[in-house]
C-alpha atoms as a PDB file:
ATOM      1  CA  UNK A   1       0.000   0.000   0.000  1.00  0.00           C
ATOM      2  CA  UNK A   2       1.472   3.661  -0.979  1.00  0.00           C
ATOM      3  CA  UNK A   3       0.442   6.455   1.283  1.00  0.00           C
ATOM      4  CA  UNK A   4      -0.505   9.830  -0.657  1.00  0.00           C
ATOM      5  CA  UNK A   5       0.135  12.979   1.122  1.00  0.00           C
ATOM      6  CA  UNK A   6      -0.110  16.492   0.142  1.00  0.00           C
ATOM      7  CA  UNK A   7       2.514  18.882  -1.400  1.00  0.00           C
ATOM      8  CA  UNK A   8       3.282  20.246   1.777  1.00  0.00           C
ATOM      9  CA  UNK A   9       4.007  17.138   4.103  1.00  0.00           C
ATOM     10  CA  UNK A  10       5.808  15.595   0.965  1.00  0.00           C
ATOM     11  CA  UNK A  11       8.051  19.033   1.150  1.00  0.00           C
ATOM     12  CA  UNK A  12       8.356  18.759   4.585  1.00  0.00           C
ATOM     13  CA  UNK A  13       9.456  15.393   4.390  1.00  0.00           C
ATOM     14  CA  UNK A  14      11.661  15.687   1.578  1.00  0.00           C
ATOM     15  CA  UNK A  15      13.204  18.974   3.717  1.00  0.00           C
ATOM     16  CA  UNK A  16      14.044  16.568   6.933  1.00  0.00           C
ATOM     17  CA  UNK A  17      15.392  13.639   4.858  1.00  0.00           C
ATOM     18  CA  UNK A  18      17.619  16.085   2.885  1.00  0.00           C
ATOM     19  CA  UNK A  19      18.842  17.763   6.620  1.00  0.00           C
ATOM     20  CA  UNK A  20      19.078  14.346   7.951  1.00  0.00           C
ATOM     21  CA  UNK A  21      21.299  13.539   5.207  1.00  0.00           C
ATOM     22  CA  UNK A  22      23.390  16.347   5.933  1.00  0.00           C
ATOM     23  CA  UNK A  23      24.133  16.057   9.435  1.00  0.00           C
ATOM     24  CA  UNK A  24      24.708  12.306   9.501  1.00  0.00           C
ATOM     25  CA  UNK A  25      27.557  12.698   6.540  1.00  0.00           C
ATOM     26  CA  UNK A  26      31.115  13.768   6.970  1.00  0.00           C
ATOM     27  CA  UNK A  27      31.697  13.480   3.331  1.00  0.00           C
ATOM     28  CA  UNK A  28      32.542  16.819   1.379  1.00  0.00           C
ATOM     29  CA  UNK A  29      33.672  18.068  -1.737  1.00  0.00           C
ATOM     30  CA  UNK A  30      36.183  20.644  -2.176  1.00  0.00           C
ATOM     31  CA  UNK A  31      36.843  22.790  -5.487  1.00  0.00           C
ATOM     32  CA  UNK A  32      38.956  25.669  -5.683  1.00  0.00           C
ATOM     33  CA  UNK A  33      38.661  26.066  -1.837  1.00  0.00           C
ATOM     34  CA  UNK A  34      34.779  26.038  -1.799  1.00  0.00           C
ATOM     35  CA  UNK A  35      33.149  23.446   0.023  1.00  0.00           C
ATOM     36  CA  UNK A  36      29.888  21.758  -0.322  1.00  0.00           C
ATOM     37  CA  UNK A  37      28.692  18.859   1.724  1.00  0.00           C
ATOM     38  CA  UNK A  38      27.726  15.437   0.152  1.00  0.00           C
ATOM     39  CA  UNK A  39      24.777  14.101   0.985  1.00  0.00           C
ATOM     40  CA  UNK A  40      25.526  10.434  -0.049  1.00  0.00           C
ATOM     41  CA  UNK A  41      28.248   8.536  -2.287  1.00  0.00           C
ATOM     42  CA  UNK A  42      28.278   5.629  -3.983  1.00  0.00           C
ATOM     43  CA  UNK A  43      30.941   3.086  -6.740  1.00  0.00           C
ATOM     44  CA  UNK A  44      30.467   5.634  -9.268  1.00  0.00           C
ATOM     45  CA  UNK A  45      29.402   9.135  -8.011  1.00  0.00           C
ATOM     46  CA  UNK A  46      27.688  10.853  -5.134  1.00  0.00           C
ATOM     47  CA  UNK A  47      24.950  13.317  -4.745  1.00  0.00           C
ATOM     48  CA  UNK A  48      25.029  17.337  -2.750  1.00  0.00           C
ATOM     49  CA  UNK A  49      22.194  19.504  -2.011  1.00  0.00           C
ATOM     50  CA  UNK A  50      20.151  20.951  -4.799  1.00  0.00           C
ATOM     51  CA  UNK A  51      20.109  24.514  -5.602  1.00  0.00           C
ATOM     52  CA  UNK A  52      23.881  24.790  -5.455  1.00  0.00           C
ATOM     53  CA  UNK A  53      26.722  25.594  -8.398  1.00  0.00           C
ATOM     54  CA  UNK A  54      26.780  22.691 -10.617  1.00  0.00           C
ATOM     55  CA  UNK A  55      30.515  21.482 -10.257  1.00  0.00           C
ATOM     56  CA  UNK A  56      32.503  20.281 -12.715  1.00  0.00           C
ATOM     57  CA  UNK A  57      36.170  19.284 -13.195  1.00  0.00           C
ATOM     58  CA  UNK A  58      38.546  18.116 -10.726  1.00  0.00           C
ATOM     59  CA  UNK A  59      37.684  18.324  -7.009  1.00  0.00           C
ATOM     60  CA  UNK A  60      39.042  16.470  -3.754  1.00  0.00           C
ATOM     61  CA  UNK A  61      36.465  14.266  -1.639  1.00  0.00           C
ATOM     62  CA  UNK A  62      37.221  14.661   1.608  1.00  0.00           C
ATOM     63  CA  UNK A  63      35.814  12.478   4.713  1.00  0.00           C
ATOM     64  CA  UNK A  64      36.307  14.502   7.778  1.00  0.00           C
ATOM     65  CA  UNK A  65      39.685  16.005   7.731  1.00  0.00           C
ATOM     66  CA  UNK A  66      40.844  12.637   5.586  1.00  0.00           C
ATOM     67  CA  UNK A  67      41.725  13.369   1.988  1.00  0.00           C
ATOM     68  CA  UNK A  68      39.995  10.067   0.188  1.00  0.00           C
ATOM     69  CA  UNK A  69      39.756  10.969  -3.450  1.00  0.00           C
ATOM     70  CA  UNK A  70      41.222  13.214  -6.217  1.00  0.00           C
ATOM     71  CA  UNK A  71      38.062  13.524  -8.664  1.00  0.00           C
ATOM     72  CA  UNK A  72      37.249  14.435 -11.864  1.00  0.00           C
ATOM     73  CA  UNK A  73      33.234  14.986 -11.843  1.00  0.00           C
ATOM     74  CA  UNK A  74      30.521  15.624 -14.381  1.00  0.00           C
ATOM     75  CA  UNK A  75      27.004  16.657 -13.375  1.00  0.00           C
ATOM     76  CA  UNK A  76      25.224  14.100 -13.788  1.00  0.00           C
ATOM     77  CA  UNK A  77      20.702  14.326 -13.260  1.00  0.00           C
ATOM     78  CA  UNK A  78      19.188  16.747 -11.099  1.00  0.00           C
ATOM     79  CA  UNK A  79      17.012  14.703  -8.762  1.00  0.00           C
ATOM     80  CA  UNK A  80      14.366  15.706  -6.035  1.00  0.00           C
ATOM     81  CA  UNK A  81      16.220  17.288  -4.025  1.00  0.00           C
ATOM     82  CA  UNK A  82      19.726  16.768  -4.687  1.00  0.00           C
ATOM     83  CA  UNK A  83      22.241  16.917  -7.224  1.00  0.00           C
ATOM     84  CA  UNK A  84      23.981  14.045  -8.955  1.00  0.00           C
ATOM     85  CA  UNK A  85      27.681  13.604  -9.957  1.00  0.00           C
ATOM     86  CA  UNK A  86      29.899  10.975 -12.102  1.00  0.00           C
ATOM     87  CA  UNK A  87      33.033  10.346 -11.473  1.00  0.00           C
ATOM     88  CA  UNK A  88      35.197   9.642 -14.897  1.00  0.00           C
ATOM     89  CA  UNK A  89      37.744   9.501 -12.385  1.00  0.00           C
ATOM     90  CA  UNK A  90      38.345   9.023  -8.699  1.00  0.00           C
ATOM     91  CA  UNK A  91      42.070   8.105  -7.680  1.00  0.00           C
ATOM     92  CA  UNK A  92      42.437   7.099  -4.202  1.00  0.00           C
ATOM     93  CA  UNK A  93      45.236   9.924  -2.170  1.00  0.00           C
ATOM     94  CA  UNK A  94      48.308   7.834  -0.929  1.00  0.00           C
ATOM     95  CA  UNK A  95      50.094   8.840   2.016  1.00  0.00           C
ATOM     96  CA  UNK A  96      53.334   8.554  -0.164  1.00  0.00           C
ATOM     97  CA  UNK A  97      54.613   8.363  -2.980  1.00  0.00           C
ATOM     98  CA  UNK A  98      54.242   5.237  -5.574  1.00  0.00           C
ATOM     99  CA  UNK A  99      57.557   3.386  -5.634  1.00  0.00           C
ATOM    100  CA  UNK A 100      58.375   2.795  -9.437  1.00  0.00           C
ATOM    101  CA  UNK A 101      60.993   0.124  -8.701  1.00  0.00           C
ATOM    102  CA  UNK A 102      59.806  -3.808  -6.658  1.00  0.00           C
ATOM    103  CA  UNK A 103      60.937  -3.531  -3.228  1.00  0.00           C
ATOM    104  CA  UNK A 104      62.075  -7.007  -1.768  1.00  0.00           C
ATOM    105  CA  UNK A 105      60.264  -8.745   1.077  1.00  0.00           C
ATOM    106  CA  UNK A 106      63.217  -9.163   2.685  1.00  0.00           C
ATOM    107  CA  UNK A 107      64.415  -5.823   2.601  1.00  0.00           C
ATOM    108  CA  UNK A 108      65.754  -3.702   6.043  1.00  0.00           C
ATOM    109  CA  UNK A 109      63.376  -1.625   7.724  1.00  0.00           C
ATOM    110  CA  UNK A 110      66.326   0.847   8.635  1.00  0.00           C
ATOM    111  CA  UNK A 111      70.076   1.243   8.360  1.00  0.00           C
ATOM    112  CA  UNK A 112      72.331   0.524  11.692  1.00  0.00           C
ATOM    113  CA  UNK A 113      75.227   2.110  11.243  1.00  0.00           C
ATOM    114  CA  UNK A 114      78.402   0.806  13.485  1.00  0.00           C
ATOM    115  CA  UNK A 115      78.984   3.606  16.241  1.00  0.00           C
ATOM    116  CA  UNK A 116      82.288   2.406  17.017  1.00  0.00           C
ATOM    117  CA  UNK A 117      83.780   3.763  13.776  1.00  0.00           C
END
């Protein structure tokens, strides 16, 4: 059974889920030192708050104060609500840099050095 309500206790309902959304997620996007919250993400994309600039380019996802992904975004549908956003690419942020060269298994941690030299 599908309950029918009017326009206003649908926008008032769609208003709560929407600040619900908000205050539950730490996720964020950042672009040119603007920041906009994201509601919700997902494999390919994620979704902000309707009525906002429609990004587009390459933006960081942040969750919290941890840098997660360097994106490049296209707008994607404008849904109820909310704004949707691709990703044609989202590269994960490494804490250092990619080694271009197999490091052994067996390899030292550290270098002792002989102090009696």
């Amino acid at each position: 059974m599908e309950a029918l309500f009017s326009k206003e206790i649908q926008a008032g309902l769609d208003r709560a889920r929407s600040d619900a959304l908000r205050k539950s997620s730490r996720l964020r996007v950042d672009i040119d030192g603007s920041q906009f919250p994201v509601l919700r993400m997902w494999k390919t994309g994620f979704a902000t708050e309707a009525g906002g600039p429609a990004l587009r380019g390459f933006v960081d996802l942040y969750d919290g104060s941890i840098h997660m992904f360097q994106c490049l975004i296209v707008a994607a549908e404008d849904a109820p609500g909310e704004m949707l956003y691709e990703f044609k690419r989202a590269t994960a942020v490494a804490d250092r840099a990619a080694l271009d060269f197999e490091l052994p298994e067996d390899a030292p941690v550290a270098l002792i050095s002989d102090a009696r030299r």
